[in-house]
Protein backbone atom coordinates (compact mmCIF):
# COMPACT_ATOMS: atom_id res chain seq x y z
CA UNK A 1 190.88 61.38 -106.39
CA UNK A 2 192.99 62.71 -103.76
CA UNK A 3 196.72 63.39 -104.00
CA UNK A 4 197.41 59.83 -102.15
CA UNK A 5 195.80 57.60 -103.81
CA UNK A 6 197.78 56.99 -107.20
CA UNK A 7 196.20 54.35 -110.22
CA UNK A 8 199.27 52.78 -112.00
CA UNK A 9 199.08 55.30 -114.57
CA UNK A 10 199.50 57.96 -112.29
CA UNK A 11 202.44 56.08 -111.01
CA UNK A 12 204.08 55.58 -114.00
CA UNK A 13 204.17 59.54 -114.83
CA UNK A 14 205.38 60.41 -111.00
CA UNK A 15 208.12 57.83 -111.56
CA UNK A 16 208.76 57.99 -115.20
CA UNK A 17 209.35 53.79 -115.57
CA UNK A 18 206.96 52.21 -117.84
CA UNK A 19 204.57 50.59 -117.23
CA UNK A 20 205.33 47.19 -117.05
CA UNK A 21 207.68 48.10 -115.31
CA UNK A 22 205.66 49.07 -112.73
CA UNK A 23 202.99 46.06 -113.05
CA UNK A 24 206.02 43.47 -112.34
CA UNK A 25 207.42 45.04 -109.48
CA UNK A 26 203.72 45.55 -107.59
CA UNK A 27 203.71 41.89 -108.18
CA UNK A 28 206.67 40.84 -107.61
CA UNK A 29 206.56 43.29 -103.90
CA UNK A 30 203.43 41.88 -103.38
CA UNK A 31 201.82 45.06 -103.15
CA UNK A 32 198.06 45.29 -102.66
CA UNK A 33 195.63 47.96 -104.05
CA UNK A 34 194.64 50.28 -101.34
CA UNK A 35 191.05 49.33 -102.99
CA UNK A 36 189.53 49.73 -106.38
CA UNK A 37 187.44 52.75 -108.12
CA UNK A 38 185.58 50.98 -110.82
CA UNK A 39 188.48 49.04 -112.89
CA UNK A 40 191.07 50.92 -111.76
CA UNK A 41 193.52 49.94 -108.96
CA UNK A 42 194.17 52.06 -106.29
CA UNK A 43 197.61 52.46 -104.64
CA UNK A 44 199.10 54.99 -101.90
CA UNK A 45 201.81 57.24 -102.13
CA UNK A 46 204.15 55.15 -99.99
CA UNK A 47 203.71 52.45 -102.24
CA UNK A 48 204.69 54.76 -105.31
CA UNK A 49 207.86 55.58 -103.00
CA UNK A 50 208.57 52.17 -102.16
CA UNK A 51 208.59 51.12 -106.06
CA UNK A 52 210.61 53.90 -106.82
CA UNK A 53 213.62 53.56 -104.27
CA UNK A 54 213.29 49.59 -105.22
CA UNK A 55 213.98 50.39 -108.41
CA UNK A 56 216.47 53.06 -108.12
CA UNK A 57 218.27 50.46 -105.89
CA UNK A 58 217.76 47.59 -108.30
CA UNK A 59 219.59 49.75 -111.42
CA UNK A 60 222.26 51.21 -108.91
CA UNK A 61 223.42 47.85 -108.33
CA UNK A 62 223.35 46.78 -112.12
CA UNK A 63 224.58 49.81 -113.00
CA UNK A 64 221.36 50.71 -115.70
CA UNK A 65 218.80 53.00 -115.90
CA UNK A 66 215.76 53.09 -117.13
């Protein structure tokens, strides 16, 4: 798979959240797979990023980590 396209597994270990983590915000951002290889979901890189800085934002302005 090339280096852009990113299953939520491959997300989790670029970001370090967990999982679920990761499941409730591409829900909750309405983000779509870029398409599907078998079972597996299929994301970009820019939608990696854009989890990540909405996170990082999210526990700046709590004041967590996680």
């Amino acid at each position: 798979m090339p280096d852009n396209q990113l299953t939520i597994g491959d997300i989790v270990k670029q970001t370090g959240y967990p999982f679920h983590r990761i499941q409730y915000f591409l829900k909750s951002l309405k983000i779509k797979p870029q398409c599907k290889l078998g079972q597996a979901r299929v994301f970009t890189a820019q939608d990696a990023d854009k989890i990540k800085k909405y996170i990082e934002r999210l526990d700046s302005e709590r004041g967590t980590k996680s």
